[in-house]
C-alpha atoms as a PDB file:
ATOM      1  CA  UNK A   1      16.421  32.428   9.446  1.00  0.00           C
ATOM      2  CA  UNK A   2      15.139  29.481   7.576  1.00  0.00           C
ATOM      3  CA  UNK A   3      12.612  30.656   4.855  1.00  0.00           C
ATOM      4  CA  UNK A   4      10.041  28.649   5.540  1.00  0.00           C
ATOM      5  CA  UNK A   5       9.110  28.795   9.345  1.00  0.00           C
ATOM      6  CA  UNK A   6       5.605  29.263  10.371  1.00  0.00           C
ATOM      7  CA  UNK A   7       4.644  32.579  11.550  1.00  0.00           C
ATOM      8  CA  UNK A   8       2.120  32.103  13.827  1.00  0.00           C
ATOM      9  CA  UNK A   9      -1.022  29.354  14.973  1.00  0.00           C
ATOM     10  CA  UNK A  10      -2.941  30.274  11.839  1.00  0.00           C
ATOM     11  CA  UNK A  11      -0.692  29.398   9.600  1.00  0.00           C
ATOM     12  CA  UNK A  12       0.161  26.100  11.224  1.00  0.00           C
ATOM     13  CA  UNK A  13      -3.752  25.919  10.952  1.00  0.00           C
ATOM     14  CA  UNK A  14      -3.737  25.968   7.737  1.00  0.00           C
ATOM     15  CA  UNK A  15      -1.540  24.010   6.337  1.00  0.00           C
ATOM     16  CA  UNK A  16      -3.058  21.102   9.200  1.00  0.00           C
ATOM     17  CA  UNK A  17      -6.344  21.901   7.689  1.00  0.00           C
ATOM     18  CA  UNK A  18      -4.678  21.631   3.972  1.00  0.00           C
ATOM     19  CA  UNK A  19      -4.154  17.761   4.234  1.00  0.00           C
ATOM     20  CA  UNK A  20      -6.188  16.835   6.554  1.00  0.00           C
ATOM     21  CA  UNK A  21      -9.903  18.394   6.590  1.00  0.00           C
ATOM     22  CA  UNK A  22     -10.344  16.819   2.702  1.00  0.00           C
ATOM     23  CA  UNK A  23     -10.336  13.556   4.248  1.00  0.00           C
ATOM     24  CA  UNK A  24     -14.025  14.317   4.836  1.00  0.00           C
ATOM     25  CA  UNK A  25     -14.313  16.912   2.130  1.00  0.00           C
ATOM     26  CA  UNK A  26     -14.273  15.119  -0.904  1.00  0.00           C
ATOM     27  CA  UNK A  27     -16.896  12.865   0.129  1.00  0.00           C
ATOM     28  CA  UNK A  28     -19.122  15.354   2.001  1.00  0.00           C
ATOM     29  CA  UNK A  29     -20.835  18.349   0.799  1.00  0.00           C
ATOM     30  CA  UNK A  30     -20.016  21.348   2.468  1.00  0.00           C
ATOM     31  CA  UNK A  31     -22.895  21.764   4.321  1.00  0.00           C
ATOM     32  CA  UNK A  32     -22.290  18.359   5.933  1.00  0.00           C
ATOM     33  CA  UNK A  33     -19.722  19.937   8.424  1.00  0.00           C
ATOM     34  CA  UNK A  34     -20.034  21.690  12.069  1.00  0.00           C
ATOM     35  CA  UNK A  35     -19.888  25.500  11.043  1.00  0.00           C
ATOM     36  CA  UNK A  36     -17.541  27.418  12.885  1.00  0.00           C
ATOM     37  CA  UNK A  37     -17.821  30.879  14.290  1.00  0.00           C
ATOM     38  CA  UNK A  38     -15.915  33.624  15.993  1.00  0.00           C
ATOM     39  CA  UNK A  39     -15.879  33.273  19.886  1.00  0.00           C
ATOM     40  CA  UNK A  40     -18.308  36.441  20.887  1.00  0.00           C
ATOM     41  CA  UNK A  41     -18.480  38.105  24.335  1.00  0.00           C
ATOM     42  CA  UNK A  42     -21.412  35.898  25.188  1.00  0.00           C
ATOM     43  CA  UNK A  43     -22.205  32.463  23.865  1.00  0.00           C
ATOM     44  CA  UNK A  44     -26.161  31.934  22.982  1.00  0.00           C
ATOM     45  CA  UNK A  45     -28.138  30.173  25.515  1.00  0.00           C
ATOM     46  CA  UNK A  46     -29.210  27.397  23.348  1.00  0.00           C
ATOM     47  CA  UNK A  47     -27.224  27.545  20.228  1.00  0.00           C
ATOM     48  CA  UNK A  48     -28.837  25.650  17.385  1.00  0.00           C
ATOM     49  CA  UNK A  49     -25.707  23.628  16.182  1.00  0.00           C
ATOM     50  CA  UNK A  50     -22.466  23.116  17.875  1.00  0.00           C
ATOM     51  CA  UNK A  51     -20.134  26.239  17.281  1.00  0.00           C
ATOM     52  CA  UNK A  52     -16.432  26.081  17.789  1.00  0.00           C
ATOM     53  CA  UNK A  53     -14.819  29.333  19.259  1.00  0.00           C
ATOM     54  CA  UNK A  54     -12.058  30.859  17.066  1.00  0.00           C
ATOM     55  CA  UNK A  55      -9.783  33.688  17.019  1.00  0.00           C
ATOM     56  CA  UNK A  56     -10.993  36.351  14.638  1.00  0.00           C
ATOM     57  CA  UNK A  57      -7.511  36.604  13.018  1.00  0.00           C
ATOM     58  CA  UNK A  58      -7.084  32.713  13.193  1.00  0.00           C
ATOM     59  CA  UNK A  59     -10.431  32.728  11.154  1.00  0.00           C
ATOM     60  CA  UNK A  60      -9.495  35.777   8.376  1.00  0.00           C
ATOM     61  CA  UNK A  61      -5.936  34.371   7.564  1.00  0.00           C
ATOM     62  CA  UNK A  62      -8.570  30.679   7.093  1.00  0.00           C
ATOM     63  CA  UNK A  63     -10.608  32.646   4.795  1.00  0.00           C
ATOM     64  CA  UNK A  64      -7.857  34.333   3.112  1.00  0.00           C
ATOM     65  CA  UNK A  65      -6.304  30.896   2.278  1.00  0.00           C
ATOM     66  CA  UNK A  66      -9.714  29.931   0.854  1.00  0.00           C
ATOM     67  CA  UNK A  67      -9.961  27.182   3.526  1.00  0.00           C
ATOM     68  CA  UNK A  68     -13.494  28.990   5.172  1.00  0.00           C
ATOM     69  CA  UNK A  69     -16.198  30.747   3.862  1.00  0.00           C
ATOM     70  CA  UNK A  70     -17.429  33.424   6.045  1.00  0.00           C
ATOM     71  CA  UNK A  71     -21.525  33.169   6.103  1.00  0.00           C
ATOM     72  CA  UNK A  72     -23.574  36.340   5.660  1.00  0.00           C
ATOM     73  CA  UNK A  73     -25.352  34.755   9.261  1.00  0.00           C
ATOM     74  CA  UNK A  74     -21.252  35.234  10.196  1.00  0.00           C
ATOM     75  CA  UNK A  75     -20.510  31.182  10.765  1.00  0.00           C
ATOM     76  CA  UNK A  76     -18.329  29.834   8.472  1.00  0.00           C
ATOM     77  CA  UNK A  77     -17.581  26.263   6.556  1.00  0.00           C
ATOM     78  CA  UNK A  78     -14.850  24.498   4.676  1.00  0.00           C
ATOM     79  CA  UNK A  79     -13.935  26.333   1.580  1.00  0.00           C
ATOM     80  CA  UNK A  80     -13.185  25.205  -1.744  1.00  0.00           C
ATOM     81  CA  UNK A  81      -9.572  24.839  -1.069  1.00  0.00           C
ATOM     82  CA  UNK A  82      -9.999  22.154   1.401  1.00  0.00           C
ATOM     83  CA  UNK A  83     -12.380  20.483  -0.385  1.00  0.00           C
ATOM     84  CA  UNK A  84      -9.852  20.369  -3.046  1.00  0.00           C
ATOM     85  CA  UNK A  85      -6.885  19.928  -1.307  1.00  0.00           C
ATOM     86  CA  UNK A  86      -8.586  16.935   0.236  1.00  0.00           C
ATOM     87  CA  UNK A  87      -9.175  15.501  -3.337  1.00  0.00           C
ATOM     88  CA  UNK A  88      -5.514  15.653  -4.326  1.00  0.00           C
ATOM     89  CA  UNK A  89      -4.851  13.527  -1.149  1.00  0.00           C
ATOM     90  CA  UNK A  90      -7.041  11.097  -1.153  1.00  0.00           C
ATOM     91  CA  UNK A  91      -6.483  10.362  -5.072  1.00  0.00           C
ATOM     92  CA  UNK A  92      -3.226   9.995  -4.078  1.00  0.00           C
ATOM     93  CA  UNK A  93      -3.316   7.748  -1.233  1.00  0.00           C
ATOM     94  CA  UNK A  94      -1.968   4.628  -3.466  1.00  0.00           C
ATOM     95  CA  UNK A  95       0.281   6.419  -4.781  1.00  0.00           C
ATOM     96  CA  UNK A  96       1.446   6.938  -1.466  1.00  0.00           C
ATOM     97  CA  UNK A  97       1.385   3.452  -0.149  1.00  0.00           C
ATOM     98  CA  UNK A  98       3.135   2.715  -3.279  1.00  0.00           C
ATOM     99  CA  UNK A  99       5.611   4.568  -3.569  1.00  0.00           C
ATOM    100  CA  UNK A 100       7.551   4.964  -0.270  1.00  0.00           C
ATOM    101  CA  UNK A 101       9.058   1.615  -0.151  1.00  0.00           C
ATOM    102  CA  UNK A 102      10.786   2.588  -3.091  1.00  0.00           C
ATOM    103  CA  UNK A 103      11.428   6.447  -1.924  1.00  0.00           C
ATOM    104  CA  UNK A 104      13.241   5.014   1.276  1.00  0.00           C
ATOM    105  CA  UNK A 105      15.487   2.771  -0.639  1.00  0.00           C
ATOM    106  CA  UNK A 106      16.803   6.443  -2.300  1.00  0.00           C
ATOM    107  CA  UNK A 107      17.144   7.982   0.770  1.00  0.00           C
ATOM    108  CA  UNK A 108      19.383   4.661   2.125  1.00  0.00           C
ATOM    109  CA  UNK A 109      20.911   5.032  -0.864  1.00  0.00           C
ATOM    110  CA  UNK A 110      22.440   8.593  -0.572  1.00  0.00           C
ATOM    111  CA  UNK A 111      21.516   9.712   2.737  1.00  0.00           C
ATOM    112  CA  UNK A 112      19.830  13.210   1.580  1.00  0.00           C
ATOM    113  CA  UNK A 113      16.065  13.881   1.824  1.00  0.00           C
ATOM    114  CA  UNK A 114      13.770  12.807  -0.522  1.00  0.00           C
ATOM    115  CA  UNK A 115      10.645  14.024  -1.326  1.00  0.00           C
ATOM    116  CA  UNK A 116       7.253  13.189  -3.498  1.00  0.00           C
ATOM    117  CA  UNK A 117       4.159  15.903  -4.335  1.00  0.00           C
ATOM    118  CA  UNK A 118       1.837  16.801  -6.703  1.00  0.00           C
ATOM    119  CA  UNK A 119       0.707  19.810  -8.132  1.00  0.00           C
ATOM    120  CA  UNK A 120      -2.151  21.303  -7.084  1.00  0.00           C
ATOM    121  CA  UNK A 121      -2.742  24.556  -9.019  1.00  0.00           C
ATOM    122  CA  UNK A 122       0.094  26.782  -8.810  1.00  0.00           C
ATOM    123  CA  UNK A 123       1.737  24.583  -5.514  1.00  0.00           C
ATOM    124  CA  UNK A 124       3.248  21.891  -5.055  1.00  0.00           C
ATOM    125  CA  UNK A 125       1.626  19.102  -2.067  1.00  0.00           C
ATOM    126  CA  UNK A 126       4.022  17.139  -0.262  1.00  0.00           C
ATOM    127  CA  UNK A 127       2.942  13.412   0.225  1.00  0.00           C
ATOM    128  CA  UNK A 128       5.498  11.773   0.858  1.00  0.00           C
ATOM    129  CA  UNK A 129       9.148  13.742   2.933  1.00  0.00           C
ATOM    130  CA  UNK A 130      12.320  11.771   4.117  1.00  0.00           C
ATOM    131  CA  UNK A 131      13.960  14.096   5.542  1.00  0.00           C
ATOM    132  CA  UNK A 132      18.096  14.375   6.054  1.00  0.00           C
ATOM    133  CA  UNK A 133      18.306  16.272   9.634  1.00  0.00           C
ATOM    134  CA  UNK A 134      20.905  18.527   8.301  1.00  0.00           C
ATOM    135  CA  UNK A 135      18.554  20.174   5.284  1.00  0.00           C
ATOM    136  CA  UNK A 136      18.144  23.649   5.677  1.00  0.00           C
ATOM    137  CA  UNK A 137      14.542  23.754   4.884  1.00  0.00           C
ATOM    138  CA  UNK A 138      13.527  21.783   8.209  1.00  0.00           C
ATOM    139  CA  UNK A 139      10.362  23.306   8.564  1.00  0.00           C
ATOM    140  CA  UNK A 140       8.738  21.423   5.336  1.00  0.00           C
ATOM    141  CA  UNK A 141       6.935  18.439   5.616  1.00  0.00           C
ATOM    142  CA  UNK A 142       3.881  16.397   4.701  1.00  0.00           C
ATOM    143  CA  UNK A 143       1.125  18.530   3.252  1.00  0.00           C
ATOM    144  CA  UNK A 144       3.017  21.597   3.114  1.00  0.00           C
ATOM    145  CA  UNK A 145       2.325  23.889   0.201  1.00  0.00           C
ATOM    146  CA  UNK A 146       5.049  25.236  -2.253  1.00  0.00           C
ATOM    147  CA  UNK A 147       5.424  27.802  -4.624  1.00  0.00           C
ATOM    148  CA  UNK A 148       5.574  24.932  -7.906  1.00  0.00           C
ATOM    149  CA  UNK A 149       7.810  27.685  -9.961  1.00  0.00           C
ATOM    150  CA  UNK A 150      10.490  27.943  -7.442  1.00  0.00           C
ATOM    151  CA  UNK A 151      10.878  24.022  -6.628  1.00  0.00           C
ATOM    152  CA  UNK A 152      12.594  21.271  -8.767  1.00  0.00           C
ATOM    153  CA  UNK A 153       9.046  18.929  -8.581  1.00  0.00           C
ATOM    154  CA  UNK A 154       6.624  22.019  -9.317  1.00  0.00           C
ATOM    155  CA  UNK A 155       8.835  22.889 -12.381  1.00  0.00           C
ATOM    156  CA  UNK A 156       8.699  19.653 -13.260  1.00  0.00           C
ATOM    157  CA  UNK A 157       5.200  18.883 -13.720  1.00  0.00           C
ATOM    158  CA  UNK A 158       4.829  22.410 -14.757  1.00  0.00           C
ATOM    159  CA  UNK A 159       6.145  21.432 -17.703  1.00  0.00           C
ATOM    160  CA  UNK A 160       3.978  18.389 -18.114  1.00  0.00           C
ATOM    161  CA  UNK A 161       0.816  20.845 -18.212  1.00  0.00           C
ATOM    162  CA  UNK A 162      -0.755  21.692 -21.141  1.00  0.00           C
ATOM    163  CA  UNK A 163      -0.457  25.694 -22.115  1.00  0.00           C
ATOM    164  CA  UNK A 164      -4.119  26.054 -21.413  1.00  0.00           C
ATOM    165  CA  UNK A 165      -3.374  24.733 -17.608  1.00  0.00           C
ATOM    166  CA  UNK A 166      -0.191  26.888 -17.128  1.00  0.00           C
ATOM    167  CA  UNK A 167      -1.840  29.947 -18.932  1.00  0.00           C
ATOM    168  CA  UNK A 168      -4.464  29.474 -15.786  1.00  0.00           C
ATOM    169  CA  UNK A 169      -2.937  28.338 -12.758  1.00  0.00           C
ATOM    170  CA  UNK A 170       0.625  30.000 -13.062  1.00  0.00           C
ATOM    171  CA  UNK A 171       0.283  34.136 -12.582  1.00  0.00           C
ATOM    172  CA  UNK A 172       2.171  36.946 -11.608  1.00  0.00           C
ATOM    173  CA  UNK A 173       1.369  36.148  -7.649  1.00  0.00           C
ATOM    174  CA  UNK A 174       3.036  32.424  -8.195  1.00  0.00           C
ATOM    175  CA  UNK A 175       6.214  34.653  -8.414  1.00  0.00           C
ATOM    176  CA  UNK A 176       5.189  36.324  -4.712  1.00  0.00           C
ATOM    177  CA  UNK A 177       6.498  35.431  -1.476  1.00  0.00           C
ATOM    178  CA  UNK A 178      10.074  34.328  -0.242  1.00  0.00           C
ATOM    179  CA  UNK A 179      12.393  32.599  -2.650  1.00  0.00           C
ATOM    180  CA  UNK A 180      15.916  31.705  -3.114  1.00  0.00           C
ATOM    181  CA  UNK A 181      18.369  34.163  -4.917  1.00  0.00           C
ATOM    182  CA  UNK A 182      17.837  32.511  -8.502  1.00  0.00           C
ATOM    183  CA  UNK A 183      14.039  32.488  -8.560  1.00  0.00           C
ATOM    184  CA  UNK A 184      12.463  33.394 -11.987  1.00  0.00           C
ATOM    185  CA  UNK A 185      10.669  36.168 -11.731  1.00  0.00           C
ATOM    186  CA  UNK A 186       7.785  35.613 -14.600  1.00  0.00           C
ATOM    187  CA  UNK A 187       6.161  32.849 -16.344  1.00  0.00           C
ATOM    188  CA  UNK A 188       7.975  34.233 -19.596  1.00  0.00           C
ATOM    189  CA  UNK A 189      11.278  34.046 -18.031  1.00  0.00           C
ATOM    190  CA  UNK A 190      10.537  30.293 -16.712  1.00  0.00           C
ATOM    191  CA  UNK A 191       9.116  28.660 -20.133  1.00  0.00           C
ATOM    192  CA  UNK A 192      12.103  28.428 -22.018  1.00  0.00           C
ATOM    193  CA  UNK A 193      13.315  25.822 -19.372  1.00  0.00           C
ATOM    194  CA  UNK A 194       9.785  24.314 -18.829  1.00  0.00           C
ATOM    195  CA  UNK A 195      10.566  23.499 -22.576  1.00  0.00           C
ATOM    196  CA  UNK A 196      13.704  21.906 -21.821  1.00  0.00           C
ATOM    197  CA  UNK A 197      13.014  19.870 -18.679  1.00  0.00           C
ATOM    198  CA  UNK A 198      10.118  18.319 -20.546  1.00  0.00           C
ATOM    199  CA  UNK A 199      12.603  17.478 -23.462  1.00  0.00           C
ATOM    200  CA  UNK A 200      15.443  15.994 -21.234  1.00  0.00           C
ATOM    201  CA  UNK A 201      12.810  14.551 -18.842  1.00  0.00           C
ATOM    202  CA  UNK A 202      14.160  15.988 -15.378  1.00  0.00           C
ATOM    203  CA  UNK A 203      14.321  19.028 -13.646  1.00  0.00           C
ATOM    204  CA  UNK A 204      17.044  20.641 -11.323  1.00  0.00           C
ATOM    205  CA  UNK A 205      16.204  23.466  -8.640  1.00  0.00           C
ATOM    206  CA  UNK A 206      19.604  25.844  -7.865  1.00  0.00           C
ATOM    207  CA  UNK A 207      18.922  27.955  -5.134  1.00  0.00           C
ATOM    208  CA  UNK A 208      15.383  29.327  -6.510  1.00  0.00           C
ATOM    209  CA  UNK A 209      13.308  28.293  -3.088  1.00  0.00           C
ATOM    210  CA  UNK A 210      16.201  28.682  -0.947  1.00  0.00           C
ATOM    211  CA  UNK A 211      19.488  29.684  -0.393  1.00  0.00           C
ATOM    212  CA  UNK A 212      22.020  26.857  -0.282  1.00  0.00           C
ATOM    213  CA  UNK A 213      19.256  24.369  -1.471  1.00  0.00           C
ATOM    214  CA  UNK A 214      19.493  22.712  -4.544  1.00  0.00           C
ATOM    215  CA  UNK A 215      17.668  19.451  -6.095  1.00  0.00           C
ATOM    216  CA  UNK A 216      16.650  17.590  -8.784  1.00  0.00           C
ATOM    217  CA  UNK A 217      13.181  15.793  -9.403  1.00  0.00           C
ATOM    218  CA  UNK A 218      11.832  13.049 -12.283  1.00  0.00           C
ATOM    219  CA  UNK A 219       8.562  12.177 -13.455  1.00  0.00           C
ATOM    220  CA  UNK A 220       6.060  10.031 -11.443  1.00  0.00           C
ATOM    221  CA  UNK A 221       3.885   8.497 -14.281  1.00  0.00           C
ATOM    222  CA  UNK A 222       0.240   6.566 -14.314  1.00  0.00           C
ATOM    223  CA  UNK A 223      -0.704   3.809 -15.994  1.00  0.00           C
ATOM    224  CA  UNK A 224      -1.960   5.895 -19.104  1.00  0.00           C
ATOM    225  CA  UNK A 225       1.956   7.327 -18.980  1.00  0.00           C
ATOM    226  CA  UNK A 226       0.585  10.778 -17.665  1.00  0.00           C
ATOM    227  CA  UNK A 227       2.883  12.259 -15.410  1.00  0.00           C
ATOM    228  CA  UNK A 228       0.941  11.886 -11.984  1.00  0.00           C
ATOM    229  CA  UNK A 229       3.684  13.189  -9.276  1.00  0.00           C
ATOM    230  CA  UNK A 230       7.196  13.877  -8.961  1.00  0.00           C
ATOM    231  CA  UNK A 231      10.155  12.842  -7.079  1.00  0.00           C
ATOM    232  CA  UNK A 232      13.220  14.640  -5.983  1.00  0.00           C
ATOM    233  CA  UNK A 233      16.563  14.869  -3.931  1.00  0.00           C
ATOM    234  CA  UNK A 234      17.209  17.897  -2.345  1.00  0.00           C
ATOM    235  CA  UNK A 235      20.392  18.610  -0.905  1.00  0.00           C
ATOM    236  CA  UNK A 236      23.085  21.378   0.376  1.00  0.00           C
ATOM    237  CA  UNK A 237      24.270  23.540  -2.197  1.00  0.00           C
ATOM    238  CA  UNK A 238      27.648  23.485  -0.144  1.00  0.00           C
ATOM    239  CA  UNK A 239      27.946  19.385  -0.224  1.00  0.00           C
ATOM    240  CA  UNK A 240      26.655  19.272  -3.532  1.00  0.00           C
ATOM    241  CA  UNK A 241      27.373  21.009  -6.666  1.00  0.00           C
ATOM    242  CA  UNK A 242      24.727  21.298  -9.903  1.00  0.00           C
ATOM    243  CA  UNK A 243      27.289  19.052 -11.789  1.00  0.00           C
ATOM    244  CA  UNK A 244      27.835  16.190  -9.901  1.00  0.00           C
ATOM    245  CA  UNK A 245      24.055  16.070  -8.696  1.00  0.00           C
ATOM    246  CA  UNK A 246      23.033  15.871 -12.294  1.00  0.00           C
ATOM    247  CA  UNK A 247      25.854  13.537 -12.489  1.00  0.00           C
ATOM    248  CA  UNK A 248      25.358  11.354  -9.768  1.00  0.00           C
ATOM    249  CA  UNK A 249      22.093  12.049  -8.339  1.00  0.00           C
ATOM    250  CA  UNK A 250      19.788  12.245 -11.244  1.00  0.00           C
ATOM    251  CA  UNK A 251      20.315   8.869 -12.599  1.00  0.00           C
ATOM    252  CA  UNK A 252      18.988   7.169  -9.176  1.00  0.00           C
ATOM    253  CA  UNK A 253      16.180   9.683  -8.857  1.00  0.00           C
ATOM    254  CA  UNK A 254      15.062   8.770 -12.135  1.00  0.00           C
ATOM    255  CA  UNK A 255      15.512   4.976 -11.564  1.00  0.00           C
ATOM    256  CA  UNK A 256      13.812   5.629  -8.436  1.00  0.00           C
ATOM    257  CA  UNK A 257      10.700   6.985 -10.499  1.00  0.00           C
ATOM    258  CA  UNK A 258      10.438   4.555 -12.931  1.00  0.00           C
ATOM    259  CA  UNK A 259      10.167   2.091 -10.652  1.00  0.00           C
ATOM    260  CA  UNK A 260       7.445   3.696  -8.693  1.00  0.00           C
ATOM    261  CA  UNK A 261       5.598   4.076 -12.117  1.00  0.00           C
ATOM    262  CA  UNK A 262       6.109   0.873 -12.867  1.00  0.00           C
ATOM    263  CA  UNK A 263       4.311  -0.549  -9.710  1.00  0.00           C
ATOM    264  CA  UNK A 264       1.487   2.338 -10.868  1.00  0.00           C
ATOM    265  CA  UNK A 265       1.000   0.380 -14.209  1.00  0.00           C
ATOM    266  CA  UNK A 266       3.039   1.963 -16.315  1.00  0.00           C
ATOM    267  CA  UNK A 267       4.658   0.098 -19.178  1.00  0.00           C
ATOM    268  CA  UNK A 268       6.352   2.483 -21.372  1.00  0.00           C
ATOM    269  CA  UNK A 269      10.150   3.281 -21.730  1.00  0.00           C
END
């Protein structure tokens, strides 16, 4: 069973409501937005704003995500995690238009699926996905969330952060969840290759978000030369071993992403 296959309409919902609801979020306060409320046994006569009917369980996995707050009048809005979900998007909209041009000469180029995100947190956001039909991990695609520790891109710009960021954002529930057979388990066990992916200036991913997934991901940087997003190619552990993808694959992925930051403004080496 792939790894990452939705497990029911809520958590489609959210990860819909992930990319999309910020759109309006990070230009709208909160309060700007229809409220939404559990479907009762009887709707008021006269409501006095529009109320959209909602599964109770639909609405607590929302709220558990951080995508609603439940109201003490029981209604509830958008949450701080669309609002800033939305933010990473739209910030990243150039980037975006940018960008894929350059992302679908790579995947011309070798045929596997190629990928750009940023982090967000402890996750990783998909922006851009061009996808190879035979990848295992089908069920990933734009503004999907992923675990940044277990993925070559989240390690990547993991290792970017400052200490005070990682010290923050990356805890012992980053290391939750489903993961590939080579996962790191702690923060402590990943920082001694944090320290050499920023050194070498790529990461590779073997079989930590999935079995028989590998990739490897480069640097996405602004004008400033801060490392903005990151780029990989993921592939089949079977087609694909971690020699010749550092071998082969690496160099284009990083040619790839200087390219990209080049178009961003970047003028460094």
């Amino acid at each position: 069973m792939p790894p990452f296959r939705p497990v029911s309409a809520a958590t489609g919902l959210v990860a819909e409501l992930k990319i999309s609801a910020g759109r309006l979020g990070a230009h709208c306060p909160p309060w700007y937005f229809p409220r939404v409320k559990a479907a009762p046994g009887a709707r008021p006569a006269a409501p006095a704003r529009p109320a959209v009917p909602a599964k109770p369980a639909v609405l607590a996995r929302l709220t558990a995500e951080g995508c609603l707050d439940h109201l003490p009048s029981g209604e509830y809005r958008p949450g701080v995690r669309v609002l800033t979900l939305g933010t990473a998007a739209l910030r990243s909209l150039d980037l975006v238009e940018l960008a894929t041009p350059k992302l679908q000469e790579l995947a011309n180029a070798t045929r596997e699926t190629v990928n750009l995100a940023v982090l967000t947190g402890d996750q990783v956001l998909y922006l851009v996905r061009l996808r190879n039909s035979d990848l295992v991990t089908a069920n990933i695609r734009v503004g999907s969330l992923l675990p940044a520790v277990h993925t070559s891109i989240g390690k990547l710009l993991l290792a970017y952060a400052d200490d005070a960021d990682l010290e923050q954002n990356v805890t012992a529930d980053s290391f939750g969840g489903l993961s590939g057979p080579n996962a790191k388990r702690s923060l402590d066990e990943l920082r001694p290759e944090l320290a050499t992916i920023r050194a070498q200036g790529w990461a590779m991913q073997d079989e930590e978000l999935a079995y028989g997934l590998r990739s490897v991901a480069a640097p996405v940087r602004g004008e400033s030369g801060a490392v903005v997003a990151g780029a990989n190619l993921a592939v089949q552990s079977r087609d694909w071993p971690a020699a010749r993808i550092t071998r082969e694959l690496r160099p284009m992925v990083a040619e790839t992403c200087a390219e990209i930051s080049q178009l961003l403004g970047y003028r460094g080496r």
